[in-house]
Every structure is written in C-alpha cells, then in structure tokens.
C-alpha atoms as a PDB file:
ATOM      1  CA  UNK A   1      49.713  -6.389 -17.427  1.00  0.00           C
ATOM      2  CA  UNK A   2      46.617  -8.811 -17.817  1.00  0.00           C
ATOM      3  CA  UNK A   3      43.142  -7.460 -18.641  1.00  0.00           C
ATOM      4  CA  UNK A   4      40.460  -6.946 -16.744  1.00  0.00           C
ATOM      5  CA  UNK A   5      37.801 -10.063 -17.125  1.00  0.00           C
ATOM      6  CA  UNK A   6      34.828  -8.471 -18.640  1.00  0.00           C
ATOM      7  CA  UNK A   7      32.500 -10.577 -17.100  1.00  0.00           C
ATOM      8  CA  UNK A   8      32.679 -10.612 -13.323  1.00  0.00           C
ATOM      9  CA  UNK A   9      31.776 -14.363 -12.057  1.00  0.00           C
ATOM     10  CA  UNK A  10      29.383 -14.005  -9.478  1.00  0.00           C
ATOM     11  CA  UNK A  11      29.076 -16.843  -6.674  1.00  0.00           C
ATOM     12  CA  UNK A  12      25.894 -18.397  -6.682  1.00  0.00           C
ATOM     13  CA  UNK A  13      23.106 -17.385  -4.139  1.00  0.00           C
ATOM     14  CA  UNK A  14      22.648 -19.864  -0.967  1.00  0.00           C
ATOM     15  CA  UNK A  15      20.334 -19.183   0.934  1.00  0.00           C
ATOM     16  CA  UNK A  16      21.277 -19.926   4.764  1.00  0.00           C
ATOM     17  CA  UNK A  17      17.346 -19.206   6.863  1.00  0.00           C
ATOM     18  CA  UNK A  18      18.852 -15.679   7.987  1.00  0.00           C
ATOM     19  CA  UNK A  19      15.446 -13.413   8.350  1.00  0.00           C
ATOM     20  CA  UNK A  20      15.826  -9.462   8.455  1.00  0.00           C
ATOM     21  CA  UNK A  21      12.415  -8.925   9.835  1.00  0.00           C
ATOM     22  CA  UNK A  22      10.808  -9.972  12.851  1.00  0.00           C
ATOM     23  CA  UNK A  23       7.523 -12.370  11.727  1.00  0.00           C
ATOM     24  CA  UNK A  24       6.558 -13.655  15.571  1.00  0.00           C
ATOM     25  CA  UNK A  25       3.061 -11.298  15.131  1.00  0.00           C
ATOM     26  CA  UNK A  26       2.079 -12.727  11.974  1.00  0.00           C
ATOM     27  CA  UNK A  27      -1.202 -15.283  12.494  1.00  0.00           C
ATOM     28  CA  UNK A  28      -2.705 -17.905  10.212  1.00  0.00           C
ATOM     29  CA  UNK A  29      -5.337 -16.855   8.862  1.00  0.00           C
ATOM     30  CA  UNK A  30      -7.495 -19.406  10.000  1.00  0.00           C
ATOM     31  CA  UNK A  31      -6.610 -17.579  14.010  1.00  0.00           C
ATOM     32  CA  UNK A  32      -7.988 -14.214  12.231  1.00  0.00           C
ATOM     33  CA  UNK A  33     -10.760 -13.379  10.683  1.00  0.00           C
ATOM     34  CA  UNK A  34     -11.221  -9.706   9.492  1.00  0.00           C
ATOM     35  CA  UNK A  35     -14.699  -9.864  10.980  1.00  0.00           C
ATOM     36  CA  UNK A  36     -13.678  -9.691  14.554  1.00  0.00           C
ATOM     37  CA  UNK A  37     -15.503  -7.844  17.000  1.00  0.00           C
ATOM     38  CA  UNK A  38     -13.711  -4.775  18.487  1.00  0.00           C
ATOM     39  CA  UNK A  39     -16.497  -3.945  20.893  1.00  0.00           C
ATOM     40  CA  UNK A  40     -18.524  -1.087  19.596  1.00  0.00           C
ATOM     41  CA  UNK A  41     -21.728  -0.702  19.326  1.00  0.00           C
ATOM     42  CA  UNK A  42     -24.224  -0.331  16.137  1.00  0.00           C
ATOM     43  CA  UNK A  43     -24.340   3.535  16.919  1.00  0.00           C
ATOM     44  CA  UNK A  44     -20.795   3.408  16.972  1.00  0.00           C
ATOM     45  CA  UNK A  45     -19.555   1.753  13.979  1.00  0.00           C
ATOM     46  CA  UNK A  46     -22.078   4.196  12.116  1.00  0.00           C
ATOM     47  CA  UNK A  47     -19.828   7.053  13.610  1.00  0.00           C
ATOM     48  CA  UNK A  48     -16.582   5.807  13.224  1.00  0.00           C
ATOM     49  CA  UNK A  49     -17.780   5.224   9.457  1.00  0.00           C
ATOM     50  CA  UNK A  50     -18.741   8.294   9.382  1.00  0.00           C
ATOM     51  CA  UNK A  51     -15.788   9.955  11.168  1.00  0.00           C
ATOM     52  CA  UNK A  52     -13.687   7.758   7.951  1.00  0.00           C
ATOM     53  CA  UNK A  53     -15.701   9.475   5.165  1.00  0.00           C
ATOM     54  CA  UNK A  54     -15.471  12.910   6.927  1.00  0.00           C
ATOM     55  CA  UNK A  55     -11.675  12.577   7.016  1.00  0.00           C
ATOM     56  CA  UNK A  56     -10.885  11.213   3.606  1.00  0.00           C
ATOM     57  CA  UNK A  57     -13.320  12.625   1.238  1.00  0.00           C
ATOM     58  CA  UNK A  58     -11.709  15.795   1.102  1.00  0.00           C
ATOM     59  CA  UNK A  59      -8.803  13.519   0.043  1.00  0.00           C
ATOM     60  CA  UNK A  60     -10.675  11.919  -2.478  1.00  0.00           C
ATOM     61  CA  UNK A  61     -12.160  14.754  -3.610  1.00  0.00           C
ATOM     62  CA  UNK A  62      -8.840  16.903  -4.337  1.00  0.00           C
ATOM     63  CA  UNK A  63      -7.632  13.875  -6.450  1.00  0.00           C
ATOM     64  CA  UNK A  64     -10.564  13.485  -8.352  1.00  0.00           C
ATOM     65  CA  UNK A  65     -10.348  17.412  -9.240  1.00  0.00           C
ATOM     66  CA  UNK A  66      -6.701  17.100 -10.210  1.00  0.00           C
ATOM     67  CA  UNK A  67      -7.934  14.349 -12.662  1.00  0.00           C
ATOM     68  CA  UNK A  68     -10.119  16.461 -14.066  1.00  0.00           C
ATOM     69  CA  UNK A  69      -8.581  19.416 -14.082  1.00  0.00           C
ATOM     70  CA  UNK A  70      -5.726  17.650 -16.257  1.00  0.00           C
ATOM     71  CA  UNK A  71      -8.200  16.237 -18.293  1.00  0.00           C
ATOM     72  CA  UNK A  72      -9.844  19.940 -19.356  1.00  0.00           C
ATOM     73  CA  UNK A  73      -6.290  21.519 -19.843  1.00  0.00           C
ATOM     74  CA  UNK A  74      -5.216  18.569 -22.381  1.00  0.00           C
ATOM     75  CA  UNK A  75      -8.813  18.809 -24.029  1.00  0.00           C
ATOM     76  CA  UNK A  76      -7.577  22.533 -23.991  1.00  0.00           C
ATOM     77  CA  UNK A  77      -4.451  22.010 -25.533  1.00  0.00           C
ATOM     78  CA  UNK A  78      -4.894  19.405 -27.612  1.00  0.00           C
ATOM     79  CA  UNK A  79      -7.965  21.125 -29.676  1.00  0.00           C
END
C-alpha cells in the first residue's frame, strides 16, 4: 500500500481567451459620456429627481434609524 501524497500537484493555470460573459455592449468610454441627453425636459428632470428622492428616502431613512437605534441600545447597555 503506498501513501497518499500530501500535497496534491496542481497543473499550472493557462489561460486559453475562453470568455464566460458576453462583452459585445460594452463601449469605450470615449463613445459614452454619462452626460448624454435622454430627451427630457428641465421640468422633467426636476420630476424624475424628485420621483428618485420620493422613492428612496424612506429607504434611507429606515437605515439611518436602525443606526441609531443600535447606537442608543449599546449606549444603553454599555453604561
């Protein structure tokens, strides 16, 4: 009966081009800018900001609660 090698020898990594996702809608960034125009008007961008803050600040809010919250109960426990 021989032993079992304790150290496994491991072939070396090649790499051969193979690519597991799909990067055909990836631009340069020179192509893009992230100031591109996406056709609203001044009115609207003011309510689609607005429409943003109304949907995550109740978000934000909750978190920033929790944070405190845990803050006062360790104050709490900790006196």
């Amino acid at each position: 009966m021989s032993k079992p090698d304790k150290k496994r020898k491991r072939k070396p990594y090649i790499d051969d081009g193979h690519t597991i996702y799909d990067m055909s809608g990836l631009t340069d960034k020179k192509q893009s800018s992230t100031t591109d125009n996406v056709g609203l008007t001044g009115k609207e961008k003011i309510a689609a900001i607005i429409a943003a803050f109304e949907c995550y600040l109740p978000l934000l809010l909750l978190v920033i609660g929790s944070f405190v919250l845990v803050m006062l109960l360790m104050m709490l426990w900790l006196r």
